[in-house]
N, C-alpha and C. Protein backbone atom coordinates (compact mmCIF):
# COMPACT_ATOMS: atom_id res chain seq x y z
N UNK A 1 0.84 -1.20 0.00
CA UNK A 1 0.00 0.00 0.00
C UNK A 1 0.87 1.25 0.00
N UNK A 2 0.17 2.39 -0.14
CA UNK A 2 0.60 3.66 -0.07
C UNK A 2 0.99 4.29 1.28
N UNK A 3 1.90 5.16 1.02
CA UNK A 3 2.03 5.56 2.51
C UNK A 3 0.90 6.59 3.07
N UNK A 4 0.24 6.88 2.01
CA UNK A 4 -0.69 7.97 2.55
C UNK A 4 -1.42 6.93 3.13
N UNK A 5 -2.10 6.06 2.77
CA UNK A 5 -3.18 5.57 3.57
C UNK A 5 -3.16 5.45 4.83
N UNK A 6 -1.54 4.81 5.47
CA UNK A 6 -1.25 4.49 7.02
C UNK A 6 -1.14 6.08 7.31
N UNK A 7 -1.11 7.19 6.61
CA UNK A 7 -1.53 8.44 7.80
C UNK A 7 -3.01 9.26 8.08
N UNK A 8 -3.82 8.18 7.59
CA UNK A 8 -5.06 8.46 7.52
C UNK A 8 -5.99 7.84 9.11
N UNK A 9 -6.80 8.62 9.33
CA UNK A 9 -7.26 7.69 10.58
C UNK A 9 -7.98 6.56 10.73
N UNK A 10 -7.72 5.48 11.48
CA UNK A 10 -8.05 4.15 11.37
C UNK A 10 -9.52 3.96 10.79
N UNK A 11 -10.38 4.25 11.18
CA UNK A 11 -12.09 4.08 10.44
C UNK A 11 -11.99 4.30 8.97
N UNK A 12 -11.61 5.59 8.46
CA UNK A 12 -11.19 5.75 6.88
C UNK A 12 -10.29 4.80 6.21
N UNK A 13 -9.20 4.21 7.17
CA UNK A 13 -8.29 2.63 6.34
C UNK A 13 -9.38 1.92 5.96
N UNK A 14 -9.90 1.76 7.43
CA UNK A 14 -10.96 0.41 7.24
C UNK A 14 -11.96 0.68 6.23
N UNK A 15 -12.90 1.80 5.97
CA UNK A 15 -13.59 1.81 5.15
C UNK A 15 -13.07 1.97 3.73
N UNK A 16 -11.76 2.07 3.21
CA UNK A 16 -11.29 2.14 2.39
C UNK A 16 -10.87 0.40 1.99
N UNK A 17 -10.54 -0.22 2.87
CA UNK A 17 -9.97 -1.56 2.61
C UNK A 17 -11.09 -2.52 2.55
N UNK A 18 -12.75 -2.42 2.64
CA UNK A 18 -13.87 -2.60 2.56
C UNK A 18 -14.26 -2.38 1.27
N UNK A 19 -14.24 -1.53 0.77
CA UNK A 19 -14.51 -0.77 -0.58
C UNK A 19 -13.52 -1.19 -1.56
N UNK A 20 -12.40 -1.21 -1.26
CA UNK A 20 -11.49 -1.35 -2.36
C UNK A 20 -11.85 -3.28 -2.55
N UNK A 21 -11.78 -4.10 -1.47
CA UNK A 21 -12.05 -5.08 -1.69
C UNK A 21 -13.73 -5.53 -2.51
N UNK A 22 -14.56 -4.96 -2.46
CA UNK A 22 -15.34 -5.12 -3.01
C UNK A 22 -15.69 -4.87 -4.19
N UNK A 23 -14.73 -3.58 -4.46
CA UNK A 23 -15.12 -2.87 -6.03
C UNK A 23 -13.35 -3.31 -6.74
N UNK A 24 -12.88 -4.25 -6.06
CA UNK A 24 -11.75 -3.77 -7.00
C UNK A 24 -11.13 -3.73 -7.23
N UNK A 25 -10.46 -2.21 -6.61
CA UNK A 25 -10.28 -0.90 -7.41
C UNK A 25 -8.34 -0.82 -7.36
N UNK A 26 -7.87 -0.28 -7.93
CA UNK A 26 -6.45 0.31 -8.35
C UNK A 26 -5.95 1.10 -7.29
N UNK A 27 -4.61 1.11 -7.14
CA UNK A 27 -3.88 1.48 -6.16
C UNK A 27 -4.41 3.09 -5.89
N UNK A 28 -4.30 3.41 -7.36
CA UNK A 28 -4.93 4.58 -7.25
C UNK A 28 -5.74 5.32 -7.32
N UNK A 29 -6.67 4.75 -7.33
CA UNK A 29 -7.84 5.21 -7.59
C UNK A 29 -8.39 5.07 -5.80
N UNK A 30 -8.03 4.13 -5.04
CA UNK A 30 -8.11 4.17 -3.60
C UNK A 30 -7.23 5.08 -3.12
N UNK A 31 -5.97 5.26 -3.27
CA UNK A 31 -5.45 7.16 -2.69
C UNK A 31 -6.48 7.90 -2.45
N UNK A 32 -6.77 8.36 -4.43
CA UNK A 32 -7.31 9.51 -4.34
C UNK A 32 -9.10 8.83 -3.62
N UNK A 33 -9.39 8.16 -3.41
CA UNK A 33 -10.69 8.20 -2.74
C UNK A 33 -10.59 8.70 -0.99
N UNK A 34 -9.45 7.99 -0.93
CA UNK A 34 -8.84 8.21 0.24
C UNK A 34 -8.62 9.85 0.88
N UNK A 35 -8.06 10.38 0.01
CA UNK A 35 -7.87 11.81 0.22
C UNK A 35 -8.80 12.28 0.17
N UNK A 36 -10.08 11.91 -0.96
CA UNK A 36 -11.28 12.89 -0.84
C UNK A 36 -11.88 12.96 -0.01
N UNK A 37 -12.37 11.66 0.86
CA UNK A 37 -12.52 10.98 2.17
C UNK A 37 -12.01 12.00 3.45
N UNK A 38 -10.53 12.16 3.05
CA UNK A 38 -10.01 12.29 4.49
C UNK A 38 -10.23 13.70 4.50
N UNK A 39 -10.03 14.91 3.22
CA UNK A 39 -10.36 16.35 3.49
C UNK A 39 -11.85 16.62 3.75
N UNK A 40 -12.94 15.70 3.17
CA UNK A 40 -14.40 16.03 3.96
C UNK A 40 -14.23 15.74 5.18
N UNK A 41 -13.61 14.76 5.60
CA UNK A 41 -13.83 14.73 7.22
C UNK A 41 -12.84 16.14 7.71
N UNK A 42 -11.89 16.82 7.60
CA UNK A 42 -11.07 17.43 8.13
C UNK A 42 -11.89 19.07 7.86
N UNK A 43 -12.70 19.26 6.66
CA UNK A 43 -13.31 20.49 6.44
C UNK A 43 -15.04 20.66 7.73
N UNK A 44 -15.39 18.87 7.71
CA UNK A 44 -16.08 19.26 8.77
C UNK A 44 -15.79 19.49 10.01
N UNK A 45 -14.84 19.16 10.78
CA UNK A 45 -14.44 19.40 12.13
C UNK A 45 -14.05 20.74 11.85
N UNK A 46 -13.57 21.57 10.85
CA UNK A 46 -13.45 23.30 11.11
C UNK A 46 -14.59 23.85 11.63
């Protein structure tokens, strides 16, 4: 895996490693879901 993923917080791995197993999906195409993931959660806690 990517290193971004292990700096992501544990619930978002998991729901990412849920999803990717089911749909799939490409190394990268789970990053970037990953990131989109992780800045909605970080824009709602502002």
């Amino acid at each position: 895996m990517c290193r971004v993923i292990f700096t992501l917080p544990k619930y978002i791995k998991q729901k990412l490693e849920k999803i990717a197993k089911e749909k799939n999906t490409t190394q990268s195409e789970l990053i970037r879901a990953s990131l989109y993931l992780y800045l909605d959660k970080e824009s709602d806690n502002k």
